[in-house]
Protein backbone atom coordinates (compact mmCIF):
# COMPACT_ATOMS: atom_id res chain seq x y z
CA UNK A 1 -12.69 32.78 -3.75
CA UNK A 2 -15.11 35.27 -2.68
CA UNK A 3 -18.04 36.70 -4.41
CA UNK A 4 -20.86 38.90 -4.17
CA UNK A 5 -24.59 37.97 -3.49
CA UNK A 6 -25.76 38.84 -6.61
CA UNK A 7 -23.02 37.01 -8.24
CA UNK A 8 -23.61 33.76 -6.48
CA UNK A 9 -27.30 34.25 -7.67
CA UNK A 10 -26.51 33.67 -11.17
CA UNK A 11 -23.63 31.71 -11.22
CA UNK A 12 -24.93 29.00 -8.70
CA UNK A 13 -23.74 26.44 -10.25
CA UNK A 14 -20.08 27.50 -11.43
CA UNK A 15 -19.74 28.14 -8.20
CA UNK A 16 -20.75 24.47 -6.64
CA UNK A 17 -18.65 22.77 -9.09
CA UNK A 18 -15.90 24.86 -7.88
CA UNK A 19 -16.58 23.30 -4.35
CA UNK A 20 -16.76 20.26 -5.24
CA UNK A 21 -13.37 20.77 -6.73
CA UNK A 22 -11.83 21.43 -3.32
CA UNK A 23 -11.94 25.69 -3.87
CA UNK A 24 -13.49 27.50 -0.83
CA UNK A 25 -16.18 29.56 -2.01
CA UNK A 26 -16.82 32.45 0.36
CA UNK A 27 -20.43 34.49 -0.65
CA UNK A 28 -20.09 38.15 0.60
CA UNK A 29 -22.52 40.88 1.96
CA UNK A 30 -21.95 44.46 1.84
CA UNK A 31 -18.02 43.43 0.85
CA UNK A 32 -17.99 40.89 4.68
CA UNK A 33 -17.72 37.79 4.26
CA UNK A 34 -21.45 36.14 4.95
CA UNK A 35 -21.94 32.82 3.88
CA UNK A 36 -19.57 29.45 3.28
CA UNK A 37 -20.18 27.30 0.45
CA UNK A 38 -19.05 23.84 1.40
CA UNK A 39 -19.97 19.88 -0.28
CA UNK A 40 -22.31 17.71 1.31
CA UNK A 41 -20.86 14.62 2.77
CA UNK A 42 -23.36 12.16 3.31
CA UNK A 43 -23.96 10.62 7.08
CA UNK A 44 -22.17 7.44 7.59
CA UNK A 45 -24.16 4.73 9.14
CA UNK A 46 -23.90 4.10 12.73
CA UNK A 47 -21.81 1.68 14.16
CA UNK A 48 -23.20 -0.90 16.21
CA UNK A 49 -21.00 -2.98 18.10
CA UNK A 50 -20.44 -6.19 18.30
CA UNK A 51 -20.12 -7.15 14.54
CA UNK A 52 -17.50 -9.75 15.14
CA UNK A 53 -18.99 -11.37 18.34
CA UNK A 54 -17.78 -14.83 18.97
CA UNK A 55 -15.39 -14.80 15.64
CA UNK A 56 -12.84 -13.20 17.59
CA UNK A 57 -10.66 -14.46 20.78
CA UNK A 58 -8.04 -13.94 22.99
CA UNK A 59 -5.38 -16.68 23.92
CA UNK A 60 -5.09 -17.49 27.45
CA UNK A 61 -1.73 -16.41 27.62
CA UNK A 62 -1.66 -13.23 25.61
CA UNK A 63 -0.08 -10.77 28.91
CA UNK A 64 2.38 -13.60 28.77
CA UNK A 65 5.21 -11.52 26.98
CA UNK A 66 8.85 -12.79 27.00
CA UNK A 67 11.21 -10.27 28.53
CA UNK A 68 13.56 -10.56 25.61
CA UNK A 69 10.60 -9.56 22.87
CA UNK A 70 9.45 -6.82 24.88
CA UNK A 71 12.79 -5.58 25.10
CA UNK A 72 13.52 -5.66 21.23
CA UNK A 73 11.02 -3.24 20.50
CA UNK A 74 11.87 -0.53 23.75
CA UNK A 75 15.69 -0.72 22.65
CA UNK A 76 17.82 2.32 21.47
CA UNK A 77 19.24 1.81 18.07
């Protein structure tokens, strides 16, 4: 959808609901396109690693594959 300056001036917030409804909302200039309307999605946190430190671990022999196994799942069916 695209609308005029003046008409996204007084229908502000028709418009954001519309957004927030998934529509693209274009706001035009002089008939060119000019300015995006588009929802605010909230920063995630930052990650830090190392959340699960010393809760998770790795068998001794886990490169230890059988042949056979690692055959089943490269085979042609």
């Amino acid at each position: 959808m695209q609308v005029n300056m003046h008409e996204a001036k007084s229908q502000l917030s028709k418009l954001g609901e519309k957004v927030l409804k998934g529509e693209p909302v274009i706001i035009a200039k002089a008939g060119k396109p000019f300015l995006e309307i588009i929802p605010h999605i909230p920063n995630k946190p930052k990650r830090v690693p190392g959340r699960f430190k010393n809760q998770i671990s790795i068998p001794e022999d886990f490169d230890n594959t059988d042949d056979e196994l690692i055959a089943s799942f490269e085979s042609d069916l």
